[in-house]
Protein backbone atom coordinates (compact mmCIF):
# COMPACT_ATOMS: atom_id res chain seq x y z
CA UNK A 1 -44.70 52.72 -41.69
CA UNK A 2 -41.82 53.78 -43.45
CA UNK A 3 -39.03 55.78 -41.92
CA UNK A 4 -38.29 59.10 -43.51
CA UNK A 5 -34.71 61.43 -43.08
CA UNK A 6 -33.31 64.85 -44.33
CA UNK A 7 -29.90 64.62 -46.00
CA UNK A 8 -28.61 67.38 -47.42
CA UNK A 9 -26.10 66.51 -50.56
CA UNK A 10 -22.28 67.38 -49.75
CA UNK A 11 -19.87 69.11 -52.05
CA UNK A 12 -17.65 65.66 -51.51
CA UNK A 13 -20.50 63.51 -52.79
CA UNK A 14 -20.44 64.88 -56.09
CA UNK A 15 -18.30 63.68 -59.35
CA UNK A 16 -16.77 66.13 -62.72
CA UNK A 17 -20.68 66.67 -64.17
CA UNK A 18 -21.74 68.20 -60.57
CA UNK A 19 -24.23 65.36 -59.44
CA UNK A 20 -24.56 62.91 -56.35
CA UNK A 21 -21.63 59.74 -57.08
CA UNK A 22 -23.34 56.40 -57.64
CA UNK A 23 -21.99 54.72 -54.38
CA UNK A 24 -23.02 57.98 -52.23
CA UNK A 25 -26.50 56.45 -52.61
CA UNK A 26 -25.57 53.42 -50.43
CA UNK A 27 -24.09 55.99 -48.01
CA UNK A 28 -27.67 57.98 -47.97
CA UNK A 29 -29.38 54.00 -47.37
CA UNK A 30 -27.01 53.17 -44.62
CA UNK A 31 -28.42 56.61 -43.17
CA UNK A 32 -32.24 55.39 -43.60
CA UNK A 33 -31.40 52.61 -42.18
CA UNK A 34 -29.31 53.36 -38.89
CA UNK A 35 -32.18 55.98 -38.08
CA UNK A 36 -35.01 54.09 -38.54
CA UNK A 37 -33.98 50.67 -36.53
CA UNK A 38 -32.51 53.99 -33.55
CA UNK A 39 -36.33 54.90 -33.85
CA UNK A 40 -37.42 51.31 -33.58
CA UNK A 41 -35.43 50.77 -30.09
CA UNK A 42 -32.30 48.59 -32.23
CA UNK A 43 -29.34 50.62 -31.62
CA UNK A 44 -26.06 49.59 -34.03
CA UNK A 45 -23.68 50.66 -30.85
CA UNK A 46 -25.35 48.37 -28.50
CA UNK A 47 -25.70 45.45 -30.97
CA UNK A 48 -22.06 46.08 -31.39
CA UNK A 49 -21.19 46.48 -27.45
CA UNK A 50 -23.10 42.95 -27.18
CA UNK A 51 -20.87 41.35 -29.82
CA UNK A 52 -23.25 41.34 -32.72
CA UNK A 53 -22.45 43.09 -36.53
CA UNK A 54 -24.73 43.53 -39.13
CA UNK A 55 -23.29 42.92 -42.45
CA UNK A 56 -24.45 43.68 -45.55
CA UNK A 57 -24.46 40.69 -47.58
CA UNK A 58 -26.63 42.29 -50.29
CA UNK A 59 -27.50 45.38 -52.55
CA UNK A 60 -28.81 46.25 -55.20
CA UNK A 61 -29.87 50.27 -56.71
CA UNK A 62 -31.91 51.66 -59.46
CA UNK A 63 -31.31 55.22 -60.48
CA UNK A 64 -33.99 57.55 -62.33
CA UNK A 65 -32.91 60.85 -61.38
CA UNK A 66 -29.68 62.88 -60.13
CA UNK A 67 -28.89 64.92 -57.37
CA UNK A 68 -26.70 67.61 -57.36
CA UNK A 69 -24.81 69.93 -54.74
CA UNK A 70 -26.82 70.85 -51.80
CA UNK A 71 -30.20 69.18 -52.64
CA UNK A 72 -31.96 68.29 -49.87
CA UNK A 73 -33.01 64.87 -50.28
CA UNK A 74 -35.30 62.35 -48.49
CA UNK A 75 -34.23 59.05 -47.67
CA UNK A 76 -37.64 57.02 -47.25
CA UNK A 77 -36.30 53.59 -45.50
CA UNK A 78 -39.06 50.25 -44.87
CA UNK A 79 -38.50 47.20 -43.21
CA UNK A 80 -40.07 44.51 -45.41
CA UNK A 81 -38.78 41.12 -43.87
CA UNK A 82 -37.42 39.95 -41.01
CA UNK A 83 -35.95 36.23 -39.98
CA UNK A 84 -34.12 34.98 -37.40
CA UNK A 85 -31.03 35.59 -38.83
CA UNK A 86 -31.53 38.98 -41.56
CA UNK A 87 -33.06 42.12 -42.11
CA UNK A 88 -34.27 43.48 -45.36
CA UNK A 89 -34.71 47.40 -45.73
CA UNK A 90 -35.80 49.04 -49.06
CA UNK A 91 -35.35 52.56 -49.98
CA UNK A 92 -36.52 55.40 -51.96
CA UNK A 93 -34.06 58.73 -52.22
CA UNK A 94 -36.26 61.34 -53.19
CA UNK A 95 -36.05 65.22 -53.91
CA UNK A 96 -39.28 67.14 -53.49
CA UNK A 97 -41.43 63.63 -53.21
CA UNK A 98 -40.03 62.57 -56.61
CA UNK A 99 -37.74 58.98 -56.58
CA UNK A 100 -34.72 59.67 -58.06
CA UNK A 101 -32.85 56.06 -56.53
CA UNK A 102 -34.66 53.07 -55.40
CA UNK A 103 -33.35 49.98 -53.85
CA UNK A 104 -32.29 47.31 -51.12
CA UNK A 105 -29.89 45.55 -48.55
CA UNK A 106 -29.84 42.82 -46.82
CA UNK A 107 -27.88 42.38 -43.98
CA UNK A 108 -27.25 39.31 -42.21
CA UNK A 109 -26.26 39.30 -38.07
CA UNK A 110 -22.94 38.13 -37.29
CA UNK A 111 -20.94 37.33 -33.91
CA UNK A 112 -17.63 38.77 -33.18
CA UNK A 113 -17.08 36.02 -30.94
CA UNK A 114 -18.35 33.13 -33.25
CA UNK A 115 -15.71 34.81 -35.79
CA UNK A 116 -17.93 36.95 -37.76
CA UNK A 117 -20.09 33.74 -38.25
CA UNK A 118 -23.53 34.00 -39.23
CA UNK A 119 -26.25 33.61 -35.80
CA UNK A 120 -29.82 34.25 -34.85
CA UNK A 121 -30.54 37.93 -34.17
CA UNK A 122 -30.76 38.46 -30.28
CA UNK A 123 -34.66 38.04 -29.38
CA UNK A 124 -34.82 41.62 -28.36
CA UNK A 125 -33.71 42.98 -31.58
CA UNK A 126 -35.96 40.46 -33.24
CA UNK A 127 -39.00 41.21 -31.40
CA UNK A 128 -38.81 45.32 -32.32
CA UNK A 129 -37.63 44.60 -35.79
CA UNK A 130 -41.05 42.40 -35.75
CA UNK A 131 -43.01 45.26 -35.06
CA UNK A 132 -41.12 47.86 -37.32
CA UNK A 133 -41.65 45.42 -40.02
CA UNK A 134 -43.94 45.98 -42.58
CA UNK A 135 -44.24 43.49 -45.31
């Protein structure tokens, strides 16, 4: 099922012509994603206190719409595919159920002690991102 989350557009994430700045969008995914895999069990701060980092290795947005100043937006987050090693999240930003940026990440776990070298995802954080999955 897909993850949904309230953000409400800052004054700060706005350019000259009044409307959300292309790389805020990337802000509002990291959002949908952090609070979906919290809702899944997969907490960033443990994965971190454990040694692990998720890095986003890629992105990619398409924008059909603008938001402006104060819009409340919906970030709709899914979790379409899952390996040993990276996640894949897609996302839909949306203002009153309409799309107005779609897109993706991928982010690949690292190890802090490995030095930031690419590793297998701990089997717990496999096993819920399994079931939060949905292809």
């Amino acid at each position: 099922m897909p993850y949904d989350v309230k953000v409400r557009v800052r004054y700060a994430e706005t350019d000259q012509m009044g409307v959300v700045y292309h790389s805020n969008y990337l802000v509002y995914f990291e959002i949908g994603r952090t609070e979906m895999m919290r809702a899944a069990g997969i907490s960033y701060a443990e994965l971190e206190a454990r040694g692990y980092v998720l890095a986003v290795i890629e992105s990619s947005m398409r924008h059909t719409g603008s938001a402006k100043y104060d819009d409340e937006l919906t970030v709709r987050t899914w979790l379409r595919e899952v390996t040993k090693t990276r996640l894949r999240f897609e996302y839909a930003v949306m203002r009153d159920d309409k799309p107005l940026t779609t897109g993706h990440t991928v982010l690949a776990f690292l190890s802090r002690a490995e030095g930031m070298r690419p590793v297998r995802a701990p089997e717990d954080a496999h096993a819920k991102a399994m079931q939060a999955c949905e292809p």
